[in-house]
C-alpha atoms as a PDB file:
ATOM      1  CA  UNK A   1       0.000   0.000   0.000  1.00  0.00           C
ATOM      2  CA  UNK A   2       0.773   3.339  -0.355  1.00  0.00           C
ATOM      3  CA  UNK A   3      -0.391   6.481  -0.202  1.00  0.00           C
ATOM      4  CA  UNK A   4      -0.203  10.059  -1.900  1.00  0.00           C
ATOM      5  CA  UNK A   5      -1.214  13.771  -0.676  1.00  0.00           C
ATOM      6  CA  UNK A   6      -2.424  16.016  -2.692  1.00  0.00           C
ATOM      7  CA  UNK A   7      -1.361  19.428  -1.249  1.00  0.00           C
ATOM      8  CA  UNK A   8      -1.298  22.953  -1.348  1.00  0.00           C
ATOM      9  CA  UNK A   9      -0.862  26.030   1.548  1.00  0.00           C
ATOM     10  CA  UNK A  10      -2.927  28.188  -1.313  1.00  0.00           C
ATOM     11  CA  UNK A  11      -6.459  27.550  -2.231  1.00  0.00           C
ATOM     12  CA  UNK A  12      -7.543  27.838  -5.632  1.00  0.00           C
ATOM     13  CA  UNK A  13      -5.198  25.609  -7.427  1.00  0.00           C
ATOM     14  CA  UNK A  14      -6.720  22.668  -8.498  1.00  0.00           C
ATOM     15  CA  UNK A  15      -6.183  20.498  -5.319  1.00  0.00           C
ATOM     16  CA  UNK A  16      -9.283  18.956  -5.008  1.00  0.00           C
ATOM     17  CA  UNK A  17      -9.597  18.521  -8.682  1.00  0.00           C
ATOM     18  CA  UNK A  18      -5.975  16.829  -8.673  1.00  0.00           C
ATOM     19  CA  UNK A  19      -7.011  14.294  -5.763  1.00  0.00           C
ATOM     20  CA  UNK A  20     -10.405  13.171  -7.595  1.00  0.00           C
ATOM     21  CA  UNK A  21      -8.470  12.221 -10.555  1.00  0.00           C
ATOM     22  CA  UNK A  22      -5.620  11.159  -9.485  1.00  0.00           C
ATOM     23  CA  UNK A  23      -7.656   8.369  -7.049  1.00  0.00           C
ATOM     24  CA  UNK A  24      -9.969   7.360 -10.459  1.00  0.00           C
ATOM     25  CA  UNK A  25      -6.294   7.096 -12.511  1.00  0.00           C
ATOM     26  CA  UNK A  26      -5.117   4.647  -9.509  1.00  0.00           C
ATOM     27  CA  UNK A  27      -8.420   2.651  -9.726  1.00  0.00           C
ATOM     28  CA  UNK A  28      -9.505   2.310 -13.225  1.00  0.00           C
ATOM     29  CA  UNK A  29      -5.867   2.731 -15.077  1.00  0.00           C
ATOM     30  CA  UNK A  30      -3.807   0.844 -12.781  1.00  0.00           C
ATOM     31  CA  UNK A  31      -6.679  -1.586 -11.374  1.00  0.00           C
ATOM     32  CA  UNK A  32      -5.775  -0.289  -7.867  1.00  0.00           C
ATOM     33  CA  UNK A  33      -8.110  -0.663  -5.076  1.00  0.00           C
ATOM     34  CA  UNK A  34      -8.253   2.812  -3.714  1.00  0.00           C
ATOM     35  CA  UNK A  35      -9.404   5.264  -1.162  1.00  0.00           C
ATOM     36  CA  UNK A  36      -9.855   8.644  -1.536  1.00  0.00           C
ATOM     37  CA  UNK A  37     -10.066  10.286   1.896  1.00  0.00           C
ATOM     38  CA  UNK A  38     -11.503  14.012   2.020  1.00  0.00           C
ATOM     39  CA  UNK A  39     -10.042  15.687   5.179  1.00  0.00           C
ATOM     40  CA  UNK A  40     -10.834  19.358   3.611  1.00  0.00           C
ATOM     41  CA  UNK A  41     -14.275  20.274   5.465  1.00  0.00           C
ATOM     42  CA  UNK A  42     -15.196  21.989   2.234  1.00  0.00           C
ATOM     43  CA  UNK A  43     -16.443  18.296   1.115  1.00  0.00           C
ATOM     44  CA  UNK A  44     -15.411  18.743  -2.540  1.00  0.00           C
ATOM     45  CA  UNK A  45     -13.805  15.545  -3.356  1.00  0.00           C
ATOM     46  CA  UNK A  46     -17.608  13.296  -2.834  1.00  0.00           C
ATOM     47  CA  UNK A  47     -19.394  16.843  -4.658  1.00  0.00           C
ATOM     48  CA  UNK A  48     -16.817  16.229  -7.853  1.00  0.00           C
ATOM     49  CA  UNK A  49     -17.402  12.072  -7.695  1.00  0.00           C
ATOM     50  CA  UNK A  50     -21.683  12.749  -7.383  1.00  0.00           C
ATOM     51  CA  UNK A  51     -21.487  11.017  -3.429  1.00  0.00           C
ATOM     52  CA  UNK A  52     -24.073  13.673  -1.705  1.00  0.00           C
ATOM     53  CA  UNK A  53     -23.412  14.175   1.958  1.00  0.00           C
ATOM     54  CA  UNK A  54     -24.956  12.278   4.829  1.00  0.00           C
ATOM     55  CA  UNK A  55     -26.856  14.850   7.008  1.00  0.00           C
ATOM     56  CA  UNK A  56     -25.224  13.170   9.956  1.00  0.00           C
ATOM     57  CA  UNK A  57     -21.802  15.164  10.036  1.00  0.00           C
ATOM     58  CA  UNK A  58     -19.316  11.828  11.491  1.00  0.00           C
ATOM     59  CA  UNK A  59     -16.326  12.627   9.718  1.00  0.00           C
ATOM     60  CA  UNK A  60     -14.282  13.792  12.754  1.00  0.00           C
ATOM     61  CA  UNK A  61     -15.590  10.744  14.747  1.00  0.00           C
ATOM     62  CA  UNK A  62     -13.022   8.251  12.484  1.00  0.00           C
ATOM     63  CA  UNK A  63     -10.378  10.096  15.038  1.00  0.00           C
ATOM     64  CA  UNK A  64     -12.392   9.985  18.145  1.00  0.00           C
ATOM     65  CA  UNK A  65     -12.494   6.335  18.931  1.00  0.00           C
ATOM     66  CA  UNK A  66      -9.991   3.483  18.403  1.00  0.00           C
ATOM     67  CA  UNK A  67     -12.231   2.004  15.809  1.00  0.00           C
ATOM     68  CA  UNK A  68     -11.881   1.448  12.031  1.00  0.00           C
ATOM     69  CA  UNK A  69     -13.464   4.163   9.891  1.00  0.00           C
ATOM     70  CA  UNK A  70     -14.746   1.383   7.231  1.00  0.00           C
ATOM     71  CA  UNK A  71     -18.723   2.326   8.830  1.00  0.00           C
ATOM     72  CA  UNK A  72     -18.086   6.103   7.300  1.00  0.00           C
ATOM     73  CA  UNK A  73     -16.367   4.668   3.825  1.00  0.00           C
ATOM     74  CA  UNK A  74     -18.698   5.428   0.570  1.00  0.00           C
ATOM     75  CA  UNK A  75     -18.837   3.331  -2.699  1.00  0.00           C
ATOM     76  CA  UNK A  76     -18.608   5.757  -5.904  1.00  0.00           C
ATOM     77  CA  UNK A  77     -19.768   4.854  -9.055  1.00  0.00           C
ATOM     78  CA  UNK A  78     -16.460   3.628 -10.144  1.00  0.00           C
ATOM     79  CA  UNK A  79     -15.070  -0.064  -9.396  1.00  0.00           C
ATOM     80  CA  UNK A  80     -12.243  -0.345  -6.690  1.00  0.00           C
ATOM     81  CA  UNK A  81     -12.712   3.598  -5.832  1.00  0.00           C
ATOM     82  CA  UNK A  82     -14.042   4.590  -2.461  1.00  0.00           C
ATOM     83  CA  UNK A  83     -14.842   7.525  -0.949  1.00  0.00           C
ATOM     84  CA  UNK A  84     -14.153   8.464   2.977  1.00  0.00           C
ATOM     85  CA  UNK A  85     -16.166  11.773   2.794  1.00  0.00           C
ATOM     86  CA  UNK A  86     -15.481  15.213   5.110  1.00  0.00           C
ATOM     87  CA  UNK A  87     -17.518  17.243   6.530  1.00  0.00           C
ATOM     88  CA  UNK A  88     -17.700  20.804   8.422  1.00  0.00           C
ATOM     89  CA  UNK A  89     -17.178  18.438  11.805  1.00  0.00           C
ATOM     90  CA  UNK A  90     -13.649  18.117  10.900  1.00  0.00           C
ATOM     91  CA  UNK A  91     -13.012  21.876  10.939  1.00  0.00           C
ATOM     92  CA  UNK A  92     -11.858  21.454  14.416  1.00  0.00           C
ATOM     93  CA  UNK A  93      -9.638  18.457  14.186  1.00  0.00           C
ATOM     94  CA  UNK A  94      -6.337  20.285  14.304  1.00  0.00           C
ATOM     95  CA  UNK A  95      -7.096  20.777  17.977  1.00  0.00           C
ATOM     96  CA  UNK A  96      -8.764  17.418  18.491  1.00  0.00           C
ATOM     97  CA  UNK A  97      -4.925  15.690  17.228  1.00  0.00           C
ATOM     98  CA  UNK A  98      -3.599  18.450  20.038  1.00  0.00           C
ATOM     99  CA  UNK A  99      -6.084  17.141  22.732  1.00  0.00           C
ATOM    100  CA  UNK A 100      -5.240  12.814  21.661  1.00  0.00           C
ATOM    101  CA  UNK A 101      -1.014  13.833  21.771  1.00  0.00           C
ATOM    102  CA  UNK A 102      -0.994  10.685  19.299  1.00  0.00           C
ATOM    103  CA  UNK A 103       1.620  12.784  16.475  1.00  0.00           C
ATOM    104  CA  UNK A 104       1.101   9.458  14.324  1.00  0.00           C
ATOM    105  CA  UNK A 105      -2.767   8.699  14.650  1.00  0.00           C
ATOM    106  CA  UNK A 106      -3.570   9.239  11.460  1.00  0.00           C
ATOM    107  CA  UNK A 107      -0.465   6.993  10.429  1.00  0.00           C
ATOM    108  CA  UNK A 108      -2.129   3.927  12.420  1.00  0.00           C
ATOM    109  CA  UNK A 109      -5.212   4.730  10.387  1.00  0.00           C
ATOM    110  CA  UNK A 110      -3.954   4.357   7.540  1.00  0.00           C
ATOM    111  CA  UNK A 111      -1.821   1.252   7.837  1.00  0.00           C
ATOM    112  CA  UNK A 112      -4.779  -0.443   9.379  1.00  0.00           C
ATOM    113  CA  UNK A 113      -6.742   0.517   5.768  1.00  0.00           C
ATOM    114  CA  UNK A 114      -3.340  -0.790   3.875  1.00  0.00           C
ATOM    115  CA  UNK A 115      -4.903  -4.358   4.594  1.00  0.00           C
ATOM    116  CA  UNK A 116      -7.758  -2.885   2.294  1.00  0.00           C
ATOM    117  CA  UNK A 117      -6.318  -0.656   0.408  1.00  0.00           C
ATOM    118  CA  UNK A 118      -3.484  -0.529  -2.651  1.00  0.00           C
ATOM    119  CA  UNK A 119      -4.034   3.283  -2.812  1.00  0.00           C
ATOM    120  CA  UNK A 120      -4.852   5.897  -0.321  1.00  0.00           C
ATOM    121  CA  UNK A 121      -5.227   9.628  -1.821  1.00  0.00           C
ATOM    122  CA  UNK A 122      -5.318  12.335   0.462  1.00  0.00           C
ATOM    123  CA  UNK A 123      -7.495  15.281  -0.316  1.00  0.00           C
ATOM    124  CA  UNK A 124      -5.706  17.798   2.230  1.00  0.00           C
ATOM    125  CA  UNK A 125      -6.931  20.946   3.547  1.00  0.00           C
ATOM    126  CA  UNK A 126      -5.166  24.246   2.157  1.00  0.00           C
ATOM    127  CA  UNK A 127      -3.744  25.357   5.913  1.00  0.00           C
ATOM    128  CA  UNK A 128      -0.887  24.244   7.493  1.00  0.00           C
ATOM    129  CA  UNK A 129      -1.808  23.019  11.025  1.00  0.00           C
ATOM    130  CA  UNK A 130      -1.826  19.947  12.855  1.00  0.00           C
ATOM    131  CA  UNK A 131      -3.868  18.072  10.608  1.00  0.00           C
ATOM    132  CA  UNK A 132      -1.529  18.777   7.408  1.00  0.00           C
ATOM    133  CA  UNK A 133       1.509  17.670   9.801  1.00  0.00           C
ATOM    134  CA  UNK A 134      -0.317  14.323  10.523  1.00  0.00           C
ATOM    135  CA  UNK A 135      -0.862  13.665   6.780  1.00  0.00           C
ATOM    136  CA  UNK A 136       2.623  14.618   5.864  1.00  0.00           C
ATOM    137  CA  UNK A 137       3.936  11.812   8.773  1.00  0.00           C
ATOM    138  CA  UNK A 138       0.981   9.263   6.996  1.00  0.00           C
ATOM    139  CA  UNK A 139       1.942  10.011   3.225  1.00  0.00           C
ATOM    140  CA  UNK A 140       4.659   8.164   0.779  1.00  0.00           C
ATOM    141  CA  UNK A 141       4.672  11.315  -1.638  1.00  0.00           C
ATOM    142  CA  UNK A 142       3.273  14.599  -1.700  1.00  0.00           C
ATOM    143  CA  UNK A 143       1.924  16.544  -5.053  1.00  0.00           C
ATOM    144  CA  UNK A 144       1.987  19.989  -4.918  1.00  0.00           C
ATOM    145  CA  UNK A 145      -0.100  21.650  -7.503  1.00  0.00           C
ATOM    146  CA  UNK A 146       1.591  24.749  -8.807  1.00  0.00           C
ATOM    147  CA  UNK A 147      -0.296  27.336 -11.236  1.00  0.00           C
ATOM    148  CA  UNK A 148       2.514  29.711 -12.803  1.00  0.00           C
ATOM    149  CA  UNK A 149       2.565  32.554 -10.081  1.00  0.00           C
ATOM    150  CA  UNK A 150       4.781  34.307  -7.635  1.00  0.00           C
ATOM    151  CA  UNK A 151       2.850  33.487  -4.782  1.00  0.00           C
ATOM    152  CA  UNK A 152       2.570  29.850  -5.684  1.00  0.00           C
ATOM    153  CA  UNK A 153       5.661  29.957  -6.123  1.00  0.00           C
ATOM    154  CA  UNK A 154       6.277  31.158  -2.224  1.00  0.00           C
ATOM    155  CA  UNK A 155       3.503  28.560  -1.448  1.00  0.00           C
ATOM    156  CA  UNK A 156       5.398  25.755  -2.270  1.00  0.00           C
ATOM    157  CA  UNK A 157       7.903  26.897  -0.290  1.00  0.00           C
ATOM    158  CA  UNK A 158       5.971  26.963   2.372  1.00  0.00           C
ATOM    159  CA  UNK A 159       5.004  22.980   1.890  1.00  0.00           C
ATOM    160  CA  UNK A 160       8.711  21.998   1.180  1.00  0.00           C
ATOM    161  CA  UNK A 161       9.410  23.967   4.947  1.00  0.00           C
ATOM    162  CA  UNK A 162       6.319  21.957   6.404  1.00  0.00           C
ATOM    163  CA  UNK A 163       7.384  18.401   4.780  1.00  0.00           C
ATOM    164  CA  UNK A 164      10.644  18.539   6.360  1.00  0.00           C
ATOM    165  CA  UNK A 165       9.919  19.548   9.367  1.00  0.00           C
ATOM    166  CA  UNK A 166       7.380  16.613   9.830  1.00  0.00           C
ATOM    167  CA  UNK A 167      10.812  14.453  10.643  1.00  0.00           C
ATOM    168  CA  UNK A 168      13.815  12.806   9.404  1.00  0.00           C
ATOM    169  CA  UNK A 169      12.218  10.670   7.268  1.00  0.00           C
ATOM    170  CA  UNK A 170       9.957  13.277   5.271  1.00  0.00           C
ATOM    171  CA  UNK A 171       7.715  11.685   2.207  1.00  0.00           C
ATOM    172  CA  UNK A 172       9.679  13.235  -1.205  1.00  0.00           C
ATOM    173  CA  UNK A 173       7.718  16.027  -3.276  1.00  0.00           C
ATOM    174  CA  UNK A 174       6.673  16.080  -6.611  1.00  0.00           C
ATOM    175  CA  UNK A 175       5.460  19.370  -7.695  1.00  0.00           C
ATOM    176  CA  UNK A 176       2.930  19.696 -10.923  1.00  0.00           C
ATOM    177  CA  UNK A 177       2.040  22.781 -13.433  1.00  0.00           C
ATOM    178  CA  UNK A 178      -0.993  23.092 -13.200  1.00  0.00           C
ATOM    179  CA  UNK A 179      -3.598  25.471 -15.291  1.00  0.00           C
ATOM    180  CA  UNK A 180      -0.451  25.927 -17.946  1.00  0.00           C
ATOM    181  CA  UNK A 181      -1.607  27.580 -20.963  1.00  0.00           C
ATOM    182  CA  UNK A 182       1.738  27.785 -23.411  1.00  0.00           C
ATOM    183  CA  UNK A 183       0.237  31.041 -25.350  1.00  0.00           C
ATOM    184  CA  UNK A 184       1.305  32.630 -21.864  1.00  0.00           C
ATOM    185  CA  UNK A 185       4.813  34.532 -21.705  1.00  0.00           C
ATOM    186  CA  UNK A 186       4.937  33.664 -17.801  1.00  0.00           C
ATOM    187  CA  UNK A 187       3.868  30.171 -18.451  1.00  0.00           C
ATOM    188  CA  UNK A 188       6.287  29.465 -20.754  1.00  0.00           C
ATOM    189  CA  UNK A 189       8.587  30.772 -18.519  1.00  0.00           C
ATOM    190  CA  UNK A 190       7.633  28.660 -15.429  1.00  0.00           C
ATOM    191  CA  UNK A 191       7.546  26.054 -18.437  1.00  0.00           C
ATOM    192  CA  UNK A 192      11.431  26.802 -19.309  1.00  0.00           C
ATOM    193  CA  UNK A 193      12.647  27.193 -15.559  1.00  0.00           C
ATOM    194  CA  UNK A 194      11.207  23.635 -14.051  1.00  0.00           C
ATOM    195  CA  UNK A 195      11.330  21.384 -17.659  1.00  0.00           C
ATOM    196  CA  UNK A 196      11.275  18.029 -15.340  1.00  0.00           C
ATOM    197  CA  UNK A 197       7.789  18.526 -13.590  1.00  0.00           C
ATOM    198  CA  UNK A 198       4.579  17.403 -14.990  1.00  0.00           C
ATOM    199  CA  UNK A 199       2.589  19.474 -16.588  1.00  0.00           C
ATOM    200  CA  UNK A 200      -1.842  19.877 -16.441  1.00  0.00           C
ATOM    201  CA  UNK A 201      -3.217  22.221 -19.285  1.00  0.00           C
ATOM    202  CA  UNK A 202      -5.671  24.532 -18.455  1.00  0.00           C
ATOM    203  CA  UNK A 203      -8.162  22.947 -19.945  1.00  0.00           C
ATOM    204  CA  UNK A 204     -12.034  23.568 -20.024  1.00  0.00           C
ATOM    205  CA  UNK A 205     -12.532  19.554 -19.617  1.00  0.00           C
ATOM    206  CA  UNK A 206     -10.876  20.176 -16.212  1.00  0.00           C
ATOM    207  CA  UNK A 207     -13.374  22.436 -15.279  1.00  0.00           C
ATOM    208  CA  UNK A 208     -16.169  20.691 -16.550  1.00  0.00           C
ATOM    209  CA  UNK A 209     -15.765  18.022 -13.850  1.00  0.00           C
ATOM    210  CA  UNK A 210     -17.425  20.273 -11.104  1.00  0.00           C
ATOM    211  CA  UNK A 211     -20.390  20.453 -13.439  1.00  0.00           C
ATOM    212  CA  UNK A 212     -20.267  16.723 -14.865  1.00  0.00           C
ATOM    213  CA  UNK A 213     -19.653  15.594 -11.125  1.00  0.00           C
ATOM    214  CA  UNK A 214     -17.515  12.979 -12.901  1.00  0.00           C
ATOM    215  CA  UNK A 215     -13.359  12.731 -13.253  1.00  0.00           C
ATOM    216  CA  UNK A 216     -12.646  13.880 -16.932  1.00  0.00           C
ATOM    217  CA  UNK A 217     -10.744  10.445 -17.865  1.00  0.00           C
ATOM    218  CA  UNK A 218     -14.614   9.499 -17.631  1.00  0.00           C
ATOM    219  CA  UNK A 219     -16.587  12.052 -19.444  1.00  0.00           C
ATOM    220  CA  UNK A 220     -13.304  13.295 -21.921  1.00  0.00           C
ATOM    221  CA  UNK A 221     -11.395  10.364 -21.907  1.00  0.00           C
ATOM    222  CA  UNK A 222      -8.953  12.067 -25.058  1.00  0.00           C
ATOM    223  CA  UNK A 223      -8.884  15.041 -24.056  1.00  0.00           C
ATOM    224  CA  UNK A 224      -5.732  16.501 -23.180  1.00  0.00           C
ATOM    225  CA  UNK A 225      -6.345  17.089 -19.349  1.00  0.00           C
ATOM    226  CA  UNK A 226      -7.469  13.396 -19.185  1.00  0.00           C
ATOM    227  CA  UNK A 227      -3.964  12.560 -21.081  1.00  0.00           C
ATOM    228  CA  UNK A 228      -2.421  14.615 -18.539  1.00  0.00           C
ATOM    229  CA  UNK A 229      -3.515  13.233 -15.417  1.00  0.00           C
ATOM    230  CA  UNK A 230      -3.130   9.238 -16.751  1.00  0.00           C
ATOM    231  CA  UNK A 231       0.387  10.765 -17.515  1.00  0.00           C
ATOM    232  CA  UNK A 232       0.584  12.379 -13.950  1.00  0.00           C
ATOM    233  CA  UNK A 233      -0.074   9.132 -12.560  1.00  0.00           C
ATOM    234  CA  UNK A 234       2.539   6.943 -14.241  1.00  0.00           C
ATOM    235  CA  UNK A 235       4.900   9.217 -13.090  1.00  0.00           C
ATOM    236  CA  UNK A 236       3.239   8.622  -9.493  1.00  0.00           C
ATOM    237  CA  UNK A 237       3.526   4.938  -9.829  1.00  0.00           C
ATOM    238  CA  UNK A 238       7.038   5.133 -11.006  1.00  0.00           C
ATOM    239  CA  UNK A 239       8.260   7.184  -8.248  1.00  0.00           C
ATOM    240  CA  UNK A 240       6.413   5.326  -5.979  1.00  0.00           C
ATOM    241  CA  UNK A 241       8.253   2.167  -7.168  1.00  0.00           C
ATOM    242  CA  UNK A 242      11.370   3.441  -6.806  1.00  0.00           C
ATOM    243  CA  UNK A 243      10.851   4.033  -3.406  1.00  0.00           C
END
């Protein structure tokens, strides 16, 4: 098993959108039985895969009790993808990690859902806090979507400072372009400076999947964004297998 964050200190950059695709790419390209696990209270990852909320909000209670969160766990409509869903109870659990003093108890979860699980994909919220340092100790790499910018540029500086400092053994980065359109002097130049990362097109296809409800390898499966992301993902799996 292992598993991937999807992460970003800025909002606005095509996290969520990353995760959701990135967790279909693991389950119906590479035939990976994977979990998608939404810990941004926004709730966006179930909104983009059609899963409509629960009116009971439970999400926070996976970290309350020493109990497996598989009674929370949604079915999507896609085989071997599931869906652990947020809520607005989880706005609080940076101090509810603070109150349990367990640094690694998001870790535990997660190994105990590696006996399920080939993939875990963490949809993380844009803030760094306790519950970003928890996922950063849990995760085996961390993508950082990057639109061309100054200040995402400072934003992923701010991750790299917050992945190291989660200890010794910090999960390696892979930063990704993201929203790149090549008619763009600046985006070209981001382009030019960083010619090893992977690159997303801004794409209308990408932005169709908020109003599809569907990942765009689904609904645009040759489009370029769809391209993109089953590239993205190779590169994941390659990394990943290099250890």
């Amino acid at each position: 098993m292992a598993s991937i964050a999807v992460y970003s200190v800025k909002g606005g950059v095509g996290k969520t959108t990353f995760a959701v695709n990135l967790a279909w790419c693991a389950a119906t390209i590479s035939r990976r039985r994977t979990l998608l696990w939404d810990l941004d209270a926004s709730g966006g990852s179930g909104f983009l895969l059609g899963v409509d909320p629960r009116k009971k909000r439970a999400a926070q209670s996976v970290f309350e009790r020493d109990q497996p969160p598989a009674k929370l766990i949604r079915e999507t409509a896609y085989e071997g993808l599931h869906l652990l869903p947020a809520d607005e109870s989880i706005r609080t659990l940076g101090r509810q990690f603070e109150q349990l003093g367990k640094k690694r108890r998001l870790a535990k979860l997660v190994e105990g859902l590696g006996k399920e699980y080939d993939r875990i994909v963490f949809d993380c919220p844009p803030v760094l806090s306790e519950v970003s340092a928890q996922v950063m100790r849990a995760a085996d790499l961390v993508i950082v979507p990057l639109p061309p910018s100054p200040l995402s540029s400072r934003a992923f500086e701010q991750v790299v400072e917050e992945v190291r400092g989660s200890g010794k053994k910090h999960p390696p980065i892979l930063p990704v372009l993201s929203m790149i359109d090549m008619r763009r002097n600046l985006h070209k130049e981001a382009r030019d400076a960083n010619p090893k990362w992977p690159i997303v097109p801004l794409a209308s296809a990408v932005e169709q999947c908020a109003v599809e409800r569907r990942p765009v390898g689904d609904f645009a499966p040759r489009s370029p964004a769809a391209r993109a992301f089953a590239q993205l993902w190779t590169a994941i799996e390659r990394k990943l297998a290099k250890g």
